[in-house]
C-alpha atoms as a PDB file:
ATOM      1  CA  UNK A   1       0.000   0.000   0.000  1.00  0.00           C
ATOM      2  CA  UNK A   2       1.346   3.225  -0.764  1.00  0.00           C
ATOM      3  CA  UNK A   3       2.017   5.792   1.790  1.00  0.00           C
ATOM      4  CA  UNK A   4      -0.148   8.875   1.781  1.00  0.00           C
ATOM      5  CA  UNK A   5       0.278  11.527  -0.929  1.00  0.00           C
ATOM      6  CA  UNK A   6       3.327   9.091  -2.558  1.00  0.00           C
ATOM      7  CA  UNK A   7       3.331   9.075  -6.476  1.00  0.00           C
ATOM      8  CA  UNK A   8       1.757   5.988  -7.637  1.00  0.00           C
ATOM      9  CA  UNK A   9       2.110   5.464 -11.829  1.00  0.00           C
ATOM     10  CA  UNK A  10       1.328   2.590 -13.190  1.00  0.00           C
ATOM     11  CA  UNK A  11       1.364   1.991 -16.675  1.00  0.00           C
ATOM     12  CA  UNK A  12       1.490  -1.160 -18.836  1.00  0.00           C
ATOM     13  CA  UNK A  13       3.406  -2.424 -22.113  1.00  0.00           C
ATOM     14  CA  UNK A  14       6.047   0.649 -22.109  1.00  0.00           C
ATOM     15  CA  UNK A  15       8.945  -1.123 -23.136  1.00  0.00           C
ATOM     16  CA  UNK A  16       9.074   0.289 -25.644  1.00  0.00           C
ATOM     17  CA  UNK A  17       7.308   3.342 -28.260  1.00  0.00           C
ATOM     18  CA  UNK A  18       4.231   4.842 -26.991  1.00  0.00           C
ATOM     19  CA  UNK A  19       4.626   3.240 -23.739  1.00  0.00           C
ATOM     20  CA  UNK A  20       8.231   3.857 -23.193  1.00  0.00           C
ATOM     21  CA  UNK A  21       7.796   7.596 -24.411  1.00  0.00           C
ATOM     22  CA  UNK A  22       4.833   7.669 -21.598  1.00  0.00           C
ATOM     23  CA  UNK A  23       7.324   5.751 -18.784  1.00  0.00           C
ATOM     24  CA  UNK A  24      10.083   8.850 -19.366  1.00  0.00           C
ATOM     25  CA  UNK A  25       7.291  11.950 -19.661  1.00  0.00           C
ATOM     26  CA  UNK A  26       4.783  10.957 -16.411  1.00  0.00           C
ATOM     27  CA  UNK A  27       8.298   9.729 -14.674  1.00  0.00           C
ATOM     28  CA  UNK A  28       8.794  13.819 -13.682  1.00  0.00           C
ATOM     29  CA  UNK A  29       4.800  14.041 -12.970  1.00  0.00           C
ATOM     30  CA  UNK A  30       3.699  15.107  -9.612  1.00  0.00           C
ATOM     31  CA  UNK A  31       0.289  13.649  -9.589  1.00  0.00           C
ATOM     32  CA  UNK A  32      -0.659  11.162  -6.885  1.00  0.00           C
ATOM     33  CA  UNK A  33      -2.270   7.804  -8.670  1.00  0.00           C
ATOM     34  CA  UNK A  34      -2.922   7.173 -11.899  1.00  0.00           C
ATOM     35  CA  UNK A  35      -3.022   3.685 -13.821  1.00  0.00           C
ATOM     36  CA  UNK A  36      -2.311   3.803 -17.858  1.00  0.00           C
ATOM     37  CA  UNK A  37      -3.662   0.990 -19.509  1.00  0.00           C
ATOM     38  CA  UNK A  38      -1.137   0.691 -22.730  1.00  0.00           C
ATOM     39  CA  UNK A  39      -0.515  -2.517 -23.615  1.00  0.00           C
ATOM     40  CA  UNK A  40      -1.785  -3.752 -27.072  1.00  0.00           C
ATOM     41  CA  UNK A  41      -1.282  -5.883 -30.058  1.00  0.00           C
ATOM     42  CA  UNK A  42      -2.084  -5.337 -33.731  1.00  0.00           C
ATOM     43  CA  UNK A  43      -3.496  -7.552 -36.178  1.00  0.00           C
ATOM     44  CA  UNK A  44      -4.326  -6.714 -39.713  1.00  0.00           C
ATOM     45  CA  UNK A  45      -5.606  -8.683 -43.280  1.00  0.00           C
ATOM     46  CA  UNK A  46      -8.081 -10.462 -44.822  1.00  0.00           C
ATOM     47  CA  UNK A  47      -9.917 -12.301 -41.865  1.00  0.00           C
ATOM     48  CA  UNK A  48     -10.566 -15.431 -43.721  1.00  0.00           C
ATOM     49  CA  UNK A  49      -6.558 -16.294 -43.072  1.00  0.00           C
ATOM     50  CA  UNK A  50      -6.456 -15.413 -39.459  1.00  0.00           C
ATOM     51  CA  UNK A  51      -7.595 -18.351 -37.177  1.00  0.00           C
ATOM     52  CA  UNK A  52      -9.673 -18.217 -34.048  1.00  0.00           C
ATOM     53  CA  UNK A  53      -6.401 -18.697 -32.140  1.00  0.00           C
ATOM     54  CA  UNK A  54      -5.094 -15.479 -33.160  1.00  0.00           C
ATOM     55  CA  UNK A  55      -7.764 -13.339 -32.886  1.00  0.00           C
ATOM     56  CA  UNK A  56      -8.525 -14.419 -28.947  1.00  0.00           C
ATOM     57  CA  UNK A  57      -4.646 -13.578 -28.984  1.00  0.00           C
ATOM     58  CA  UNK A  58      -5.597 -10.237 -29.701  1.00  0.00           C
ATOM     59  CA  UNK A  59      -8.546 -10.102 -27.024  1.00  0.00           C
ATOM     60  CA  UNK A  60      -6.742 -11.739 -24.678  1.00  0.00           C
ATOM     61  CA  UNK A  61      -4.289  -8.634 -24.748  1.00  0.00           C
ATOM     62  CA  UNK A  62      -6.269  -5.779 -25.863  1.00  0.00           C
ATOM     63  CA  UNK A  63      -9.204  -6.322 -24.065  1.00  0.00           C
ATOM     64  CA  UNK A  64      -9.096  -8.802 -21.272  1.00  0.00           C
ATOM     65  CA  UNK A  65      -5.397  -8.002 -20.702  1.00  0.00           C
ATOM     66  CA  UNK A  66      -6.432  -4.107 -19.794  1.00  0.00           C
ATOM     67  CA  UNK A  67     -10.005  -5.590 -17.723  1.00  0.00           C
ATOM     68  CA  UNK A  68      -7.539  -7.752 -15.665  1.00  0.00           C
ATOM     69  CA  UNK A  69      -5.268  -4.408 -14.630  1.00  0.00           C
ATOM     70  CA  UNK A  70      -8.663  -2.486 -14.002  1.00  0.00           C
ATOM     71  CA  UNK A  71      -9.829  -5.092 -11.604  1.00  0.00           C
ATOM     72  CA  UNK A  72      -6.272  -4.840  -9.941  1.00  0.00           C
ATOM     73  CA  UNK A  73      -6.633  -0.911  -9.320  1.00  0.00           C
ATOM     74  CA  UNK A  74     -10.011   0.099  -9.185  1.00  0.00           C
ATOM     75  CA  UNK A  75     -10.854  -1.340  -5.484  1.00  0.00           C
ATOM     76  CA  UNK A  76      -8.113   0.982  -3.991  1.00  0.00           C
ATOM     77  CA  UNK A  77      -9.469   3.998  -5.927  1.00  0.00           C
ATOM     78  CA  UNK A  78     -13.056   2.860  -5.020  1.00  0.00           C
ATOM     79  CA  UNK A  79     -12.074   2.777  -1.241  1.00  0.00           C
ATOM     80  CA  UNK A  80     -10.173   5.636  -1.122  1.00  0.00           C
ATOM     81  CA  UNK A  81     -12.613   8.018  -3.483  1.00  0.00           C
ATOM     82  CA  UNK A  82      -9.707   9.224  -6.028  1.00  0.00           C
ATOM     83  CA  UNK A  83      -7.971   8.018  -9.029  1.00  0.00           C
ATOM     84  CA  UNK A  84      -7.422   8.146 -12.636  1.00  0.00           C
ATOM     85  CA  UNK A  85      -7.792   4.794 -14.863  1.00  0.00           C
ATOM     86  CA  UNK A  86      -6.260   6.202 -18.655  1.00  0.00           C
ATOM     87  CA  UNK A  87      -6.617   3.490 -21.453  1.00  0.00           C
ATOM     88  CA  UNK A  88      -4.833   3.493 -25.018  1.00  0.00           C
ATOM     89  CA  UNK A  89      -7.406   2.904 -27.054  1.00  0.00           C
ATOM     90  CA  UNK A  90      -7.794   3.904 -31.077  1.00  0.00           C
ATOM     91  CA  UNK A  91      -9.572   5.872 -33.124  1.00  0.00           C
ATOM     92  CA  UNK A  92     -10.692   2.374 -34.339  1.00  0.00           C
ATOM     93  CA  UNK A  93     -12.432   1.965 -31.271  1.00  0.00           C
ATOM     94  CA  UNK A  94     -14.810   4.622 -32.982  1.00  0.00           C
ATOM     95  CA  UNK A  95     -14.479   3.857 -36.562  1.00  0.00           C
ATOM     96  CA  UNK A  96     -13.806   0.167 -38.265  1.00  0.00           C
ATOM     97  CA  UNK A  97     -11.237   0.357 -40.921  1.00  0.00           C
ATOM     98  CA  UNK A  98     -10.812  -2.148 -43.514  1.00  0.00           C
ATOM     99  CA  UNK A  99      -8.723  -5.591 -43.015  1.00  0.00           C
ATOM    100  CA  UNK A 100      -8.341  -4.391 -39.416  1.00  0.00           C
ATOM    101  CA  UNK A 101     -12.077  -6.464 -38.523  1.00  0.00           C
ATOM    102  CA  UNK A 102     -10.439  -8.020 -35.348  1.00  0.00           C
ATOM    103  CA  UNK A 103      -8.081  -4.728 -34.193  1.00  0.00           C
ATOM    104  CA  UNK A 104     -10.646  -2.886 -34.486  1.00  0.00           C
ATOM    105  CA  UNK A 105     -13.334  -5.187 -32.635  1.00  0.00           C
ATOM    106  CA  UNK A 106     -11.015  -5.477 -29.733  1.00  0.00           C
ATOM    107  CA  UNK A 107     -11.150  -1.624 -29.565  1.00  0.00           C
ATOM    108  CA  UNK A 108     -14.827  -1.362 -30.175  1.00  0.00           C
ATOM    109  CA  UNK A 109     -14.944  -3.960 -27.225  1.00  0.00           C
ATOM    110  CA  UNK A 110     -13.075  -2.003 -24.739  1.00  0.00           C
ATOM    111  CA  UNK A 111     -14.314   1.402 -25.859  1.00  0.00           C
ATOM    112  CA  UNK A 112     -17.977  -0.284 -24.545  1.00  0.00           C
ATOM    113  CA  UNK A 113     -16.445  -2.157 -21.627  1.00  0.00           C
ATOM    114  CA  UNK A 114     -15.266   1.381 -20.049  1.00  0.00           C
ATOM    115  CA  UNK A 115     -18.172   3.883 -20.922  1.00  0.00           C
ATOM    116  CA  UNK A 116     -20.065   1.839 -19.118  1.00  0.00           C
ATOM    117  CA  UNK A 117     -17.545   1.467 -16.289  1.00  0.00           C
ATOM    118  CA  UNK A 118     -16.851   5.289 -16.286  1.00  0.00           C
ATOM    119  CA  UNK A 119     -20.231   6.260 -15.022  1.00  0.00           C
ATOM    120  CA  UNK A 120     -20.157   4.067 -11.681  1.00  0.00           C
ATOM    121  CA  UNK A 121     -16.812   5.085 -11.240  1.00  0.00           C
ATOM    122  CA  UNK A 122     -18.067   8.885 -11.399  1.00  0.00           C
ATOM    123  CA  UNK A 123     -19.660   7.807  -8.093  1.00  0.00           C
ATOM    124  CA  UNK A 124     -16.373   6.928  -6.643  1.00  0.00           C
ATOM    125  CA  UNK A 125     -14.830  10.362  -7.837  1.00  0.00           C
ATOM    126  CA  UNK A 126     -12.497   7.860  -9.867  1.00  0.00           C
ATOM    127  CA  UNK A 127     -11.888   9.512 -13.302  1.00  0.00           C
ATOM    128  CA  UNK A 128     -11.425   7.249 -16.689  1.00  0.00           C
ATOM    129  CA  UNK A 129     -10.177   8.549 -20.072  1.00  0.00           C
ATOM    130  CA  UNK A 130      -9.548   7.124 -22.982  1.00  0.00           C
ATOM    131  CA  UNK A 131      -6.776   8.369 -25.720  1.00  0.00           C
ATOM    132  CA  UNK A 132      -7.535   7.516 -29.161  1.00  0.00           C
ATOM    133  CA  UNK A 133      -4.402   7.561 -31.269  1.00  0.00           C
ATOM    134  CA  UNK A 134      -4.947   7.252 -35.207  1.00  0.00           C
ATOM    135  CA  UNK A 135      -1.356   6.128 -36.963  1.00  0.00           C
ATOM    136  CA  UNK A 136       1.305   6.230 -34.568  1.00  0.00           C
ATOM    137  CA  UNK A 137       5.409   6.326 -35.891  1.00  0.00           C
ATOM    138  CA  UNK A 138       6.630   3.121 -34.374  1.00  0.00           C
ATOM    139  CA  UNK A 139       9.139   0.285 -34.966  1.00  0.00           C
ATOM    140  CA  UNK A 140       5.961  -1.980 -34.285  1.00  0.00           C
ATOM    141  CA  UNK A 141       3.557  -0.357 -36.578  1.00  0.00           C
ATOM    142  CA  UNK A 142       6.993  -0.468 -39.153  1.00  0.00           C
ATOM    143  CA  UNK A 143       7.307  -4.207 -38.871  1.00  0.00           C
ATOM    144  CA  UNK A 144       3.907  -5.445 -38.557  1.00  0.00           C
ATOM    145  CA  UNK A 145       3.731  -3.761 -42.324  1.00  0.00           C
ATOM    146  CA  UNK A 146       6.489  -5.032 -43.718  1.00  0.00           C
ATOM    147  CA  UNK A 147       5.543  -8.919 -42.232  1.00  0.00           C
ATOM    148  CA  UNK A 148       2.262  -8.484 -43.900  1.00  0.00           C
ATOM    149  CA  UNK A 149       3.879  -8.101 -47.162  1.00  0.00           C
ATOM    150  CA  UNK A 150       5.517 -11.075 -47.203  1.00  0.00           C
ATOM    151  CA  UNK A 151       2.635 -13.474 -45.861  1.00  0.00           C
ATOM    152  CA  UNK A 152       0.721 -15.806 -48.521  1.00  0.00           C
ATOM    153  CA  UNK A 153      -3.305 -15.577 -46.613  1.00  0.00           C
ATOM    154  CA  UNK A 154      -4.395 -18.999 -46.979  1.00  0.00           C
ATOM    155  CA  UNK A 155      -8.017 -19.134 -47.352  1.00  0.00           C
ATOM    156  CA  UNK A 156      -8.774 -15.769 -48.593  1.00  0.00           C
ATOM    157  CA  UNK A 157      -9.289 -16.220 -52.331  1.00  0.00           C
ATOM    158  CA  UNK A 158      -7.297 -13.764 -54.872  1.00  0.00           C
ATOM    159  CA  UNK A 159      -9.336 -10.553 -55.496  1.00  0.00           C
ATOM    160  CA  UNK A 160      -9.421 -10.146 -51.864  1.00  0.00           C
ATOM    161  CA  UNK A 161      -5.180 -11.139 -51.071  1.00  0.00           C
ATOM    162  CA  UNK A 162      -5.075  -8.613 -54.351  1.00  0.00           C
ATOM    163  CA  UNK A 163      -7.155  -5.644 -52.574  1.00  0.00           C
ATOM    164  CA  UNK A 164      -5.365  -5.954 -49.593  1.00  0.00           C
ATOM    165  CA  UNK A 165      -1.392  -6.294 -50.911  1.00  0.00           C
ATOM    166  CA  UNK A 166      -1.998  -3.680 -53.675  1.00  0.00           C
ATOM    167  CA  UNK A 167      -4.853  -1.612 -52.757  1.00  0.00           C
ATOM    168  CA  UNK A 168      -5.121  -1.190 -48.692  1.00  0.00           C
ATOM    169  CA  UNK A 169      -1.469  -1.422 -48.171  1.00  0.00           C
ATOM    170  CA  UNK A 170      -0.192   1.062 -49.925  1.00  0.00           C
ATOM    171  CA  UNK A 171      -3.173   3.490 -48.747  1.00  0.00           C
ATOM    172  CA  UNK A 172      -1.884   2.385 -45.405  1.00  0.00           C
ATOM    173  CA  UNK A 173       1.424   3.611 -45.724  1.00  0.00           C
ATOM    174  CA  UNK A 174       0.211   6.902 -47.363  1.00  0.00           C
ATOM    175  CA  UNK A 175      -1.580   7.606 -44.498  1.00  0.00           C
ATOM    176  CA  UNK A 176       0.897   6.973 -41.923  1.00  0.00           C
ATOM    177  CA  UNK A 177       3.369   8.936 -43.966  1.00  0.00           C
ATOM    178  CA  UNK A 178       0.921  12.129 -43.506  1.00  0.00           C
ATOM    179  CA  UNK A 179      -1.325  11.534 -40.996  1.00  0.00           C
ATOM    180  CA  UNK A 180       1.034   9.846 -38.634  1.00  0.00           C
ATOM    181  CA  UNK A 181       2.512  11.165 -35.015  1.00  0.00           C
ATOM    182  CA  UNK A 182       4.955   9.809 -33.164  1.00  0.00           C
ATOM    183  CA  UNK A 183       5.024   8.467 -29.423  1.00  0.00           C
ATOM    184  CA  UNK A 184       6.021  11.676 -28.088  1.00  0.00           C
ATOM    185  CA  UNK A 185       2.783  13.287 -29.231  1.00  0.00           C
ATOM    186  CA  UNK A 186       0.969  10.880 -27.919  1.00  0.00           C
ATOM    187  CA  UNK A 187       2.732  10.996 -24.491  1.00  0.00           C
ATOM    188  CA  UNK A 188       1.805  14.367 -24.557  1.00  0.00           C
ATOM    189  CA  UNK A 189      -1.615  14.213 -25.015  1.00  0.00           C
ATOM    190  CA  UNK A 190      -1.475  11.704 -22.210  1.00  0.00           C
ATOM    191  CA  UNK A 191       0.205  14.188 -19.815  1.00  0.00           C
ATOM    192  CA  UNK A 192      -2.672  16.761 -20.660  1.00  0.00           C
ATOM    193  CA  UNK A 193      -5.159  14.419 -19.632  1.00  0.00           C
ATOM    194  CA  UNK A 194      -3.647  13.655 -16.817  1.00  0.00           C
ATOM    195  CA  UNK A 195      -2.879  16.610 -15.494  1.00  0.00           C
ATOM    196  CA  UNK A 196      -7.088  17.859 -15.971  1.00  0.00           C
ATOM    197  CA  UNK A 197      -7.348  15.274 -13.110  1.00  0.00           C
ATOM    198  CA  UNK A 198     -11.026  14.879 -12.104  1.00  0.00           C
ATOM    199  CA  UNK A 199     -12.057  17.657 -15.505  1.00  0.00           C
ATOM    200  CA  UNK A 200     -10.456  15.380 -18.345  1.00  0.00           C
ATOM    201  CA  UNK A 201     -12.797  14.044 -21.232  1.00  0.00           C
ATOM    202  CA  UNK A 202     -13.394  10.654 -21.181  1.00  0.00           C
ATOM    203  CA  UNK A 203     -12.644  10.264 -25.211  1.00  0.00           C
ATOM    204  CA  UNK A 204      -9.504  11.589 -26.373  1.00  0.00           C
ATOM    205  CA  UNK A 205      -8.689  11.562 -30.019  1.00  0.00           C
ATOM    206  CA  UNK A 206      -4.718  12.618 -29.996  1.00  0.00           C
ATOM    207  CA  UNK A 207      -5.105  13.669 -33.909  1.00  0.00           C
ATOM    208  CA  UNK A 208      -7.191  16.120 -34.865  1.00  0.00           C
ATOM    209  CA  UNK A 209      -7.561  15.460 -38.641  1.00  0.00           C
ATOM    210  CA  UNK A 210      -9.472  12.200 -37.711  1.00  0.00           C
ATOM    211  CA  UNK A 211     -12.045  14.589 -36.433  1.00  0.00           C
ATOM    212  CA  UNK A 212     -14.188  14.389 -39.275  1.00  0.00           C
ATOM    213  CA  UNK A 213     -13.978  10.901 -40.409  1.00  0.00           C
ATOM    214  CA  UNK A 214     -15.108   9.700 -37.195  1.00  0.00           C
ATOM    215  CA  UNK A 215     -18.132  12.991 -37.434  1.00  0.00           C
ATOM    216  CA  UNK A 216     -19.120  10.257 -40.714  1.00  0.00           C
ATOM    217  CA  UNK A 217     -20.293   7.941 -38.259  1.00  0.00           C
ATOM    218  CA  UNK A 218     -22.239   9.857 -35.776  1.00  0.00           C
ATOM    219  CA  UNK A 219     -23.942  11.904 -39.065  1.00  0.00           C
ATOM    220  CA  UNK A 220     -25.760   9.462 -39.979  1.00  0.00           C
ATOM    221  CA  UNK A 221     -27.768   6.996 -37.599  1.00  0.00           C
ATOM    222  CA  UNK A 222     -27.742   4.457 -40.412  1.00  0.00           C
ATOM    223  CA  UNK A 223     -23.926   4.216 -40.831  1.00  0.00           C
ATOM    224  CA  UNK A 224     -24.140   4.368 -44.751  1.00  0.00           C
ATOM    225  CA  UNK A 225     -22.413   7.427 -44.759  1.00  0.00           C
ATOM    226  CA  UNK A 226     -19.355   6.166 -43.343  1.00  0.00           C
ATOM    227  CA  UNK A 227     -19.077   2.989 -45.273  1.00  0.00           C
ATOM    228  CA  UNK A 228     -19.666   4.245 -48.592  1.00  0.00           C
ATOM    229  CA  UNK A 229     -17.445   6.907 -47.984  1.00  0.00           C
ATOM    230  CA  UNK A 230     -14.765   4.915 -46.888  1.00  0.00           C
ATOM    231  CA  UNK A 231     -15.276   2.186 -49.714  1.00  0.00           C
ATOM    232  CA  UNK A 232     -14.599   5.608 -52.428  1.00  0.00           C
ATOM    233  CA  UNK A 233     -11.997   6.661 -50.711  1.00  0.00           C
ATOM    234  CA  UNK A 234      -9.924   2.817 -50.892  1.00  0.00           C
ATOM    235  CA  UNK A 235     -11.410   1.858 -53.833  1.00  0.00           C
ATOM    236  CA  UNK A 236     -11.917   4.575 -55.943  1.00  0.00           C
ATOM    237  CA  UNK A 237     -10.043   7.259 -54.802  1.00  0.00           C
ATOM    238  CA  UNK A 238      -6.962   4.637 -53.969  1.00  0.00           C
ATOM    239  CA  UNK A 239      -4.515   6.960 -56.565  1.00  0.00           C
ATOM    240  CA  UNK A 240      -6.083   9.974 -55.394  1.00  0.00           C
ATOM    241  CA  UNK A 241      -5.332   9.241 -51.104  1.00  0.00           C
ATOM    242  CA  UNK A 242      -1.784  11.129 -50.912  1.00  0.00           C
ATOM    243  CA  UNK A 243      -3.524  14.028 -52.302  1.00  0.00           C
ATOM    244  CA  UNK A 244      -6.810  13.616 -50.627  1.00  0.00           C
ATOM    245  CA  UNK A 245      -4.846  12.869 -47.301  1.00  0.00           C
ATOM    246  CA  UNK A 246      -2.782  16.333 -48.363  1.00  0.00           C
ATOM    247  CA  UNK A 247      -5.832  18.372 -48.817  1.00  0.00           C
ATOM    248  CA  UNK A 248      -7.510  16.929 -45.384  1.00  0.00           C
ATOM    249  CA  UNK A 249      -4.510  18.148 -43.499  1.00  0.00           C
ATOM    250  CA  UNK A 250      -4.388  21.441 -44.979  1.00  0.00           C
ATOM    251  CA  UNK A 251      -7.972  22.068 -44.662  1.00  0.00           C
ATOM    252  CA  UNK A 252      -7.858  20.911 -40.730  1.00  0.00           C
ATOM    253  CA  UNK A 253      -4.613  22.972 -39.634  1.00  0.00           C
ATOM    254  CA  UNK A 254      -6.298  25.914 -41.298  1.00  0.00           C
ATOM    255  CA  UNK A 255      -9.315  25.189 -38.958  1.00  0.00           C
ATOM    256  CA  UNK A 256      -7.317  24.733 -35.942  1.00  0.00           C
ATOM    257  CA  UNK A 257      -4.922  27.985 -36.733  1.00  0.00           C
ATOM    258  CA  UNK A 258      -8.027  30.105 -36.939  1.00  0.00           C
ATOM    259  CA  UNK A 259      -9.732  28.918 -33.754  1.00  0.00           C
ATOM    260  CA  UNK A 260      -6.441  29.931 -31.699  1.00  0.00           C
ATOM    261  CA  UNK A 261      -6.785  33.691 -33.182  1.00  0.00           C
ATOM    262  CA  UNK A 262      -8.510  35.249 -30.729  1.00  0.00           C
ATOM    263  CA  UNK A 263     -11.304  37.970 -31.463  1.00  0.00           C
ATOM    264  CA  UNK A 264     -10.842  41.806 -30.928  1.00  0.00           C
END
């Protein structure tokens, strides 16, 4: 048990990237006690070629893996009314992308798991957030692509192995290459968040030029909107993404420069 007012961080899988980058920016935080739920594995292609085994591989760490923590912390917080549960989610926890079905349910999964959880905890004066990074710069994000690349997919037939090697991919990387941060942004946001204490949001997208692709899902109650739009933009816009990815990050920094000016 830790002594009154002692620092207590906790914060899991930060051996390395976003984690590690976390581990070296909260080290110099003064807060009290706050648990960061980081840990997480990726999975990506056509889901005819992954087997069951790998995808509970996925749960076990994504989702049950943070649940187990949150069981570990939350009665100490609950007794002594004060805390601050943070978990790494994804903006795929909002919004499914394409060949990432079983990523992205994982997310989906613990994105429901804690906005339930956050409202009894409210009556505990126990605080949860989640951060919800889009692509993040990292030697794992790096070499989960380039492993892809090489693998065969058994079971998914050709047009599908096709649209994901030489359509998705290289979308993929385009985005990364523009929209991407790195794990120091994320820390960041992280800090902020931390450091609102009892105020912070409890969703907390780190980039905002995924803004208004998740605002596709939430415009329309039938989720057309986002599907089509996202079936254009990978199939029919495929040659077009650098550009379109270009012209999405001019249009948001514009918006975000203009909200800072501030009126006379």
């Amino acid at each position: 048990m830790a002594n009154p007012g002692q620092k207590v961080v906790l914060i899991t899988g930060c051996s390395s990237g976003i984690g590690l980058r976390m581990a070296v920016m909260l080290a110099k935080d003064e807060k009290q006690r706050f648990h960061v739920n980081n840990a997480g594995i990726g999975l990506v292609g056509p889901v005819e070629s992954i087997s069951i085994a790998e995808m509970k591989s996925v749960f076990e760490t994504n989702f049950f893996g943070v649940i187990r923590m949150i069981k570990e912390v939350m009665p100490d917080m609950k007794k002594r009314k004060g805390g601050h549960i943070i978990v790494v989610s994804s903006v795929m926890g909002l919004q499914g992308v394409v060949f990432n079905d079983v990523y992205a349910a994982s997310k989906f999964a613990m994105e429901g798991f804690c906005e339930c959880l956050a409202v009894q905890l409210l009556k505990f004066n126990v605080t949860m957030s989640m951060i919800e990074p889009g692509p993040v710069h990292t030697e794992f994000e790096s070499k989960m692509i380039q492993d892809v690349r090489q693998k065969e997919f058994p079971g998914a037939d050709a047009d599908t192995v096709n649209y994901f090697k030489n359509v998705y991919l290289p979308s993929s990387v385009d985005i990364f290459e523009t929209l991407g941060q790195t794990p120091d942004d994320i820390a960041r946001c992280t800090k902020k968040v931390i450091e609102q204490g009892s105020s912070a949001r409890f969703r907390n997208l780190t980039n905002p030029l995924y803004t208004p692709i998740v605002a596709l899902k939430y415009a329309d109650e039938t989720g057309g909107l986002s599907v089509h739009a996202f079936y254009h933009m990978l199939f029919n816009l495929g040659p077009l993404m650098h550009v379109s990815m270009k012209a999405m990050q001019y249009l948001t920094c514009g918006c975000l420069r203009s909200r800072t000016i501030s009126p006379n």
